[in-house]
Protein backbone atom coordinates (compact mmCIF):
# COMPACT_ATOMS: atom_id res chain seq x y z
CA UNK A 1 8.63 24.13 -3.29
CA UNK A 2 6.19 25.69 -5.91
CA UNK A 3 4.02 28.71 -4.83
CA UNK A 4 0.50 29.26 -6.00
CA UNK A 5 1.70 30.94 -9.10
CA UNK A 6 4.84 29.50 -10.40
CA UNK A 7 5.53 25.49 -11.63
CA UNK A 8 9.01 24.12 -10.34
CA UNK A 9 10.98 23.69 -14.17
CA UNK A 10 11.31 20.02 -12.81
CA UNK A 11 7.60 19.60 -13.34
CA UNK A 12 7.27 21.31 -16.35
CA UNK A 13 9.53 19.36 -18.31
CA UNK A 14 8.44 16.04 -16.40
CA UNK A 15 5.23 16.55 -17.85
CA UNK A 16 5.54 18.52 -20.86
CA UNK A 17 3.71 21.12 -19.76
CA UNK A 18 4.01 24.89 -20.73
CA UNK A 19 4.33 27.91 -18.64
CA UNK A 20 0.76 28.88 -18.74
CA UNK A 21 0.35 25.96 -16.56
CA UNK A 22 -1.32 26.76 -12.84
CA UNK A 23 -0.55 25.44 -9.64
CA UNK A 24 -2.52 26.19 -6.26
CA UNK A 25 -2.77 24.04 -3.18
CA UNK A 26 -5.11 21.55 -2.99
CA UNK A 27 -6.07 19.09 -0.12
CA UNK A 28 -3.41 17.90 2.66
CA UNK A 29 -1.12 15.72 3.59
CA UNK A 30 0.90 14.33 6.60
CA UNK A 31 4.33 13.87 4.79
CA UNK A 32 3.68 15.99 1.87
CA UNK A 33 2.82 19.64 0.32
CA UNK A 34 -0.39 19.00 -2.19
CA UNK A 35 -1.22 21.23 -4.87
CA UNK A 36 -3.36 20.91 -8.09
CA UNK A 37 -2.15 21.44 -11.39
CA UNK A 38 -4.99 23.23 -14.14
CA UNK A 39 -4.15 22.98 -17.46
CA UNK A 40 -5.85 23.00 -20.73
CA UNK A 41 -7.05 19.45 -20.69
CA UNK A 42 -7.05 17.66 -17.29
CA UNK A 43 -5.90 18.93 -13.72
CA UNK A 44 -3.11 17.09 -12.28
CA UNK A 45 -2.25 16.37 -8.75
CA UNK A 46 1.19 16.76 -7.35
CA UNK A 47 2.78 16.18 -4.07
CA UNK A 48 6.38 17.69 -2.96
CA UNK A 49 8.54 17.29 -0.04
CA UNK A 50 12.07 17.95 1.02
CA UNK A 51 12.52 15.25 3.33
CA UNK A 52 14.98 13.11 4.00
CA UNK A 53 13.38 10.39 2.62
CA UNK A 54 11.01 12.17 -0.05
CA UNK A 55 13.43 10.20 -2.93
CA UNK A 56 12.07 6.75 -1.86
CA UNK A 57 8.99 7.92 -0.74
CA UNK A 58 7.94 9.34 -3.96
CA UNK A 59 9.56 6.52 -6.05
CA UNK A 60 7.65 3.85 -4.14
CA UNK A 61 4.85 5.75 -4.54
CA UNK A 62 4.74 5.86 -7.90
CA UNK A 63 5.67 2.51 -8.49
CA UNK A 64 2.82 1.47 -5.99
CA UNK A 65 0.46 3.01 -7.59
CA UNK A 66 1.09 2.15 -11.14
CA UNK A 67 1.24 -1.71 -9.94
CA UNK A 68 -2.33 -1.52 -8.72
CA UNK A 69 -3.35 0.56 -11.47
CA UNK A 70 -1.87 -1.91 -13.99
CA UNK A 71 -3.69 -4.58 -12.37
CA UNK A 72 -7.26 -2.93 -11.69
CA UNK A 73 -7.27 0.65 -13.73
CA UNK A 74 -10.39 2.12 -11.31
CA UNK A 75 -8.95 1.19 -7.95
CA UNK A 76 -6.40 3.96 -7.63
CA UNK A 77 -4.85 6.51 -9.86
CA UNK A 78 -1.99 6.67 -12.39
CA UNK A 79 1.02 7.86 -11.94
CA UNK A 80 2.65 10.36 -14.12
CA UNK A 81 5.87 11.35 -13.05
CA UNK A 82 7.98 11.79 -9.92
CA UNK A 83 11.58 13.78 -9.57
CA UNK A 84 13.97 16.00 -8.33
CA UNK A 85 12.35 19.64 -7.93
CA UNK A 86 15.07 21.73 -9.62
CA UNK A 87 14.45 24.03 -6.79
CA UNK A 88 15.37 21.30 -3.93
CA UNK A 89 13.44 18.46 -2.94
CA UNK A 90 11.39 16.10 -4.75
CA UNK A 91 7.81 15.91 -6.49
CA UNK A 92 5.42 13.07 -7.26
CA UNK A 93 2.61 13.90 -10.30
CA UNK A 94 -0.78 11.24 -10.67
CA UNK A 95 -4.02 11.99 -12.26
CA UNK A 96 -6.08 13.75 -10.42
CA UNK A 97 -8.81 12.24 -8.26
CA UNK A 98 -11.51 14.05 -7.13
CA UNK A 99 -12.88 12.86 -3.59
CA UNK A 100 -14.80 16.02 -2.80
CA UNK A 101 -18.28 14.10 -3.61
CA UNK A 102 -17.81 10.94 -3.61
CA UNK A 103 -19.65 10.47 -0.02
CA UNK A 104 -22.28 12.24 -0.99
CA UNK A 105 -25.97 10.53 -2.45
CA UNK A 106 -26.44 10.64 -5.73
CA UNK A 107 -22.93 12.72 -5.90
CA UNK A 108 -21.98 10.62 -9.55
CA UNK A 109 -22.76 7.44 -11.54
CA UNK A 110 -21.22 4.43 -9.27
CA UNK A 111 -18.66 2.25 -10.90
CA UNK A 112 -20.38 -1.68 -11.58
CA UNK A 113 -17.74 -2.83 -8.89
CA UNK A 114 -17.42 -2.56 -5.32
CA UNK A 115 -13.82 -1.95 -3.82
CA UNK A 116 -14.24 -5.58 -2.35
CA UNK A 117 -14.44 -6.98 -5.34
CA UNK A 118 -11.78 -4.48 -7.10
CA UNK A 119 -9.49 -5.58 -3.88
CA UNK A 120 -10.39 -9.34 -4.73
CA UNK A 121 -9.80 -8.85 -8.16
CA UNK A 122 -5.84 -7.24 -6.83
CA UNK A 123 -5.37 -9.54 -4.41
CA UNK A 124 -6.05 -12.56 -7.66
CA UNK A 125 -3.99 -10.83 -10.21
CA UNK A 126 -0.37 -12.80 -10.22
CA UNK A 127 2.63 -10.55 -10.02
CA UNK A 128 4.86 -9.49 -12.93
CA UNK A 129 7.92 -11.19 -13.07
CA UNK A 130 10.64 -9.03 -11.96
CA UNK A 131 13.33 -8.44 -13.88
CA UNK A 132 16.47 -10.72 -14.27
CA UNK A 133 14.05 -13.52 -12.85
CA UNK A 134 12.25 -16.22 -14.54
CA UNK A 135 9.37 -16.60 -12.52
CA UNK A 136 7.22 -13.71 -9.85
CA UNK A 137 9.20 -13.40 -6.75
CA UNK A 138 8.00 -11.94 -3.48
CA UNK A 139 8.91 -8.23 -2.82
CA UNK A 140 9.13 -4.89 -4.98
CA UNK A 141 11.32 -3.59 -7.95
CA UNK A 142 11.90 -0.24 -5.42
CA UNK A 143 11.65 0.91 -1.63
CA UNK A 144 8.66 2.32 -0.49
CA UNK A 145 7.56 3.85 2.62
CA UNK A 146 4.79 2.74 5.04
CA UNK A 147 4.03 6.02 6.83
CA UNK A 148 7.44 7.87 6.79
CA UNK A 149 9.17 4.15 7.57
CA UNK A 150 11.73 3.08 4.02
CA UNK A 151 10.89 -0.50 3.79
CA UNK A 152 13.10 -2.57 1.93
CA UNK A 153 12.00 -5.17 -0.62
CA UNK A 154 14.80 -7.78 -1.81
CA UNK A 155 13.15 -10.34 -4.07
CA UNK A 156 13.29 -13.80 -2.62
CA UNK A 157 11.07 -16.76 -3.88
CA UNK A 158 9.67 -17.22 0.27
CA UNK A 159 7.13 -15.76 1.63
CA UNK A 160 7.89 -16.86 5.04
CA UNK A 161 11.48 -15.42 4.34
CA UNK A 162 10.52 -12.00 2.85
CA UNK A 163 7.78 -11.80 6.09
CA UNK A 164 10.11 -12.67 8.34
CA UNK A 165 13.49 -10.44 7.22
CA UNK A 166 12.12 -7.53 5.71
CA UNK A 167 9.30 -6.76 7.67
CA UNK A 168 9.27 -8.14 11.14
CA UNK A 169 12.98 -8.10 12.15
CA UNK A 170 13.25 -4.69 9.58
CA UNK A 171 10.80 -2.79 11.49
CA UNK A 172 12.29 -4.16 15.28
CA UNK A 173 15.42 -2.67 13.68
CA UNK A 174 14.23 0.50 12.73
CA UNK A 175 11.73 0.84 16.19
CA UNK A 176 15.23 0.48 18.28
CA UNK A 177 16.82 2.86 16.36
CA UNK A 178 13.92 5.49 17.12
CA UNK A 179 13.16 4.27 20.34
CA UNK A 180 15.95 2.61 21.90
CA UNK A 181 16.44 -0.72 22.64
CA UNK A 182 13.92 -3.36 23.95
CA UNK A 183 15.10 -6.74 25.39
CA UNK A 184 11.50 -7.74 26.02
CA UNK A 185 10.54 -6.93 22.51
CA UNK A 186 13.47 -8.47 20.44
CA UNK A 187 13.05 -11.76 22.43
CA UNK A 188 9.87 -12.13 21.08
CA UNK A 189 9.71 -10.89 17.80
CA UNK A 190 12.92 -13.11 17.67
CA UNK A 191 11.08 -15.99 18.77
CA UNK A 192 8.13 -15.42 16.31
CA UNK A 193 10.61 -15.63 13.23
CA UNK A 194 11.86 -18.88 14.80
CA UNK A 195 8.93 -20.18 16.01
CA UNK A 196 5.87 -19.15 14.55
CA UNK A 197 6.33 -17.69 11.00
CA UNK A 198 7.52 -21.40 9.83
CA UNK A 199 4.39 -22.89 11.05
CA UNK A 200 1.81 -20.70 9.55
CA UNK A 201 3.51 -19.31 6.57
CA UNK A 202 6.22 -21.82 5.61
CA UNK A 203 6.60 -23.18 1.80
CA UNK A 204 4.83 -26.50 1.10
CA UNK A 205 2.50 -25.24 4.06
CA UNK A 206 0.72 -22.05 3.35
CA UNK A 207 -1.82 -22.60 0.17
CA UNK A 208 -1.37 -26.76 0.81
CA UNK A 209 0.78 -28.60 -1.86
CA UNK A 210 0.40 -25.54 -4.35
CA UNK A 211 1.39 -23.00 -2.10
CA UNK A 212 1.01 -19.44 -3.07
CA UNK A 213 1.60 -17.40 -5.73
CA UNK A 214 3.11 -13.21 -5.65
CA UNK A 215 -0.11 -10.75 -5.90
CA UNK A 216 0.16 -7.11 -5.69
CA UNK A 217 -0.88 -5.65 -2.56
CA UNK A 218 -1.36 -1.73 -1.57
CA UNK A 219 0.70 -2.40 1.74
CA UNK A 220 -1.00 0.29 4.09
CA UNK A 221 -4.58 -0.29 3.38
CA UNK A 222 -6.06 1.12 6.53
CA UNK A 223 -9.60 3.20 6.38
CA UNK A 224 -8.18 6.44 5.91
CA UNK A 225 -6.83 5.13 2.69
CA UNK A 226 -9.67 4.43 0.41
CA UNK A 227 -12.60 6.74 -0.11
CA UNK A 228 -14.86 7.10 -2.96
CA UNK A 229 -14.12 9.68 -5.90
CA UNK A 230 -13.92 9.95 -9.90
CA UNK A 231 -10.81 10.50 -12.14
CA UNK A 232 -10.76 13.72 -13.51
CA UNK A 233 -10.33 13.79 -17.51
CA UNK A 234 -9.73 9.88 -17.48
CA UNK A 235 -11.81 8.56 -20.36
CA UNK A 236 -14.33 6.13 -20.26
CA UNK A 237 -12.44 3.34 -22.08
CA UNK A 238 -9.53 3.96 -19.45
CA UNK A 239 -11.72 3.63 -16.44
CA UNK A 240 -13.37 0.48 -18.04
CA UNK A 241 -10.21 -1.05 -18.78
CA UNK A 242 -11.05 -3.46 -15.98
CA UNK A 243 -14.09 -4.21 -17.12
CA UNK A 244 -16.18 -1.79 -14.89
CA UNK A 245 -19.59 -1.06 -16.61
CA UNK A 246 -20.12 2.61 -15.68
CA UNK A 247 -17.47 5.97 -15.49
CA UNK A 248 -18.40 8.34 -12.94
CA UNK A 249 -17.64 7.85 -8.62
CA UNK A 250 -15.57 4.76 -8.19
CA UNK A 251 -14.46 3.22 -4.42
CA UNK A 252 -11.13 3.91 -4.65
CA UNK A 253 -7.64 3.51 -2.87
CA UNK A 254 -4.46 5.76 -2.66
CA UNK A 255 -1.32 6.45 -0.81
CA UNK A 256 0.01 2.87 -0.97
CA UNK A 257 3.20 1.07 0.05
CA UNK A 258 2.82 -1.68 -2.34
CA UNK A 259 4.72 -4.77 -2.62
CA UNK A 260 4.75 -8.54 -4.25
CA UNK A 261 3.04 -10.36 -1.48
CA UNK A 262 0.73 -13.08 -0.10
CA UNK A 263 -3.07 -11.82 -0.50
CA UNK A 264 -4.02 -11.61 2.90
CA UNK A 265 -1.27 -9.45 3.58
CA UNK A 266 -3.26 -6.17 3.35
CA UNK A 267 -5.94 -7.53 5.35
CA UNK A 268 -3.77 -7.23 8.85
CA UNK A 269 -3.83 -3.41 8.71
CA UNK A 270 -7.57 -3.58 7.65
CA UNK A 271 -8.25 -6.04 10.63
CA UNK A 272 -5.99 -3.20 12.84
CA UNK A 273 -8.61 0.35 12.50
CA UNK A 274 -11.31 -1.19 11.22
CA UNK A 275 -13.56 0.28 8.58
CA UNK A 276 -14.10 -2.49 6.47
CA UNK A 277 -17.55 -4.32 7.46
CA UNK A 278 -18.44 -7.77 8.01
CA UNK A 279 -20.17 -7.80 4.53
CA UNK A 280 -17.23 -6.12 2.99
CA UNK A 281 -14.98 -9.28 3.70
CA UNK A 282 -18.30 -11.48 2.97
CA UNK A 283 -17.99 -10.58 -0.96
CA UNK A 284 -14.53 -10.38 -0.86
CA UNK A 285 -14.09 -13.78 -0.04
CA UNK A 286 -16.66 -14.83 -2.09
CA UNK A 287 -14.48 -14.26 -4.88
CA UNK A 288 -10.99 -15.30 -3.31
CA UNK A 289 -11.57 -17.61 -0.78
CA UNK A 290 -9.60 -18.11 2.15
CA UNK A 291 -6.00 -19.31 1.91
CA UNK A 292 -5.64 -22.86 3.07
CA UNK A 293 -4.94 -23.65 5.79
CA UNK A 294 -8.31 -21.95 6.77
CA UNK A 295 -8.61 -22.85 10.24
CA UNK A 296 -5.06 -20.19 10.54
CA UNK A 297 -6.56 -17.55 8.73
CA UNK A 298 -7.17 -15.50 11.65
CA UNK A 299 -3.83 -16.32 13.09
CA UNK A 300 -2.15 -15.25 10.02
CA UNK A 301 -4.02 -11.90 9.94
CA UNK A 302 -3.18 -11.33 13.24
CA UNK A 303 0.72 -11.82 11.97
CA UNK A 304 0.19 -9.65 9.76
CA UNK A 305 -1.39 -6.98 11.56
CA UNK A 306 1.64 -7.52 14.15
CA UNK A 307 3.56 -5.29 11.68
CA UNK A 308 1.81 -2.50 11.79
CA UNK A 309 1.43 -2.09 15.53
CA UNK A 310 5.53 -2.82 14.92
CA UNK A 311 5.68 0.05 12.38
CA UNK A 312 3.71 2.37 14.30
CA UNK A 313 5.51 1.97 17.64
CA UNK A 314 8.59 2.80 15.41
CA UNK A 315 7.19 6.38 14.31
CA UNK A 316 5.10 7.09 17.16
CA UNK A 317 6.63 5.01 20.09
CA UNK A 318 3.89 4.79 22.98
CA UNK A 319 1.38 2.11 23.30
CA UNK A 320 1.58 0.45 19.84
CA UNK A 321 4.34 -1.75 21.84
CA UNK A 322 1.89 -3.46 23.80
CA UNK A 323 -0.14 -4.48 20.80
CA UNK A 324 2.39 -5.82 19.08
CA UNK A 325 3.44 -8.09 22.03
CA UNK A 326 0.11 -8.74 22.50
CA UNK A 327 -0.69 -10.04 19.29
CA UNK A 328 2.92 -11.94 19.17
CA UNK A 329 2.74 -13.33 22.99
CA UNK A 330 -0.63 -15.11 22.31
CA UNK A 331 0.97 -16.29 18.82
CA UNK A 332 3.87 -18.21 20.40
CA UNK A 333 1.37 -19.25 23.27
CA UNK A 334 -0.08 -21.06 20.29
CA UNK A 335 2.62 -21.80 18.19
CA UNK A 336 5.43 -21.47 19.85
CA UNK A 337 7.91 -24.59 20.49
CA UNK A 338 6.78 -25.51 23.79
């Protein structure tokens, strides 16, 4: 790992940078070592880690965040680089984002757009096409990591398949291998793929005769994931590359998990800790309306948010369990072949 005085070679060469580079710490993180980066024209932040699974962490990241940035410039920052350290383990490198005063009044010039409409404006963008393929797909070119959990991402053209395989039965997978098995909990999370996912999120049903279309999502968009901060040495044009009026503070996002997705997927973890207002989803929808069927919207949020109770009972074990059968019980209660 680097020290406060000395870059990792790895680094250097990643981003061209020459000796007279410094590094110190900077800021935390749960899965990661943070420094910052001060050269002669603007700081860069870096993350390391020796983990196990730092390789597709890091990769995922950077993918992640250079999908979102490619779709809305001032929602999150670039990323640089990531790599092998030459000294063991692996680094990620993104422009630097300063959140130290964006909660403060009058701390900078806001950005003309709020993160519900940057999130609407994601969440409206169509997907690249992958690829190999000749039209978007659902999924993600690379693995990424939702907390320390790999999540896989095979391209398939269904929604209601890529839901259904690589998130709900890939996280029951990965909770029984932390955890141990569950009878109780693989019956119904079984039963849910069967039952319920082909009701609400099924091809020809989900968006009515149009159906839906790939969008990027961040993929762990939970409170403690957006904040409000400006991009250090980003020019102006940059940051207005999405049309914002203003530099300065921008609402922001980081740390996702991103993938090729329906748009409400993000909202299930936002629906899960809160921290996104009744107004907030007011003038989001405003400018993406609810997916049609509307009358399931709230059922399909709740599917949604399913996973991430899943995914946390898989890292933490403990009580996430019960709100993940919670959520799934009153599902097939209401879906459910009777």
């Amino acid at each position: 790992m680097p020290s406060s005085s000395s870059i990792d070679a790895a680094i250097l060469r990643a981003l061209a940078l020459d000796a007279s580079s410094k590094i110190s710490t900077h800021g935390g993180s749960g899965f990661a070592s943070t420094f910052r980066i001060t050269t002669q024209s603007a700081p860069i932040f870096i993350k390391t880690s020796s983990s196990s699974d730092a390789a597709v962490m890091f990769e995922g990241e950077h993918a992640s965040l250079n999908a979102i940035h490619d779709a809305v410039p001032s929602l999150c920052p670039e990323s640089l680089a990531w790599g092998k350290l030459d000294k063991g383990g692996y680094f990620l490198a993104t422009e630097f984002l300063d959140l130290s005063g964006g909660g403060r009044r009058g701390g900078g010039v806001r950005s003309s757009k709020s993160l519900a409409q940057k999130l609407a404006k994601l969440h409206s963008t169509p997907a690249p096409k992958p690829d190999g393929y000749d039209t978007p797909q659902f999924g993600f070119p690379v693995q990424t990591c939702c907390g320390d959990t790999p999540q896989s991402n095979a391209f398939t053209s269904s929604w209601a398949e890529f839901f259904a395989q690589e998130r709900l039965l890939a996280i029951l997978k990965r909770g029984e291998k932390n955890n141990g098995s569950d009878s109780e909990l693989r019956r119904v999370v079984q039963k849910t793929v069967d039952e319920v996912v082909p009701k609400l999120l099924a091809d020809g049903h989900l968006g009515g005769k149009d159906g839906i279309k790939p969008v990027v999502v961040h993929g762990d968009l939970w409170s403690g994931n957006k904040g409000r901060g400006s991009f250090v040495g980003r020019t102006r044009d940059k940051t207005n590359a999405d049309e914002d009026a203003e530099a300065g503070v921008e609402d922001v996002v980081f740390d996702p998990s991103a993938c090729f997705a329906h748009s409400e997927y993000d909202l299930g973890i936002m629906n899960m800790f809160g921290g996104f207002s009744s107004s907030f989803f007011k003038e989001y929808h405003a400018i993406l309306p609810k997916t049609e069927p509307e009358s399931e919207y709230q059922d399909r949020i709740a599917l949604y948010e399913s996973y991430h109770h899943l995914n946390h009972w898989a890292i933490f074990g403990g009580g996430y369990k019960s709100g993940a059968l919670g959520i799934l019980k009153g599902l097939l209660e209401k879906y459910g072949d009777k």
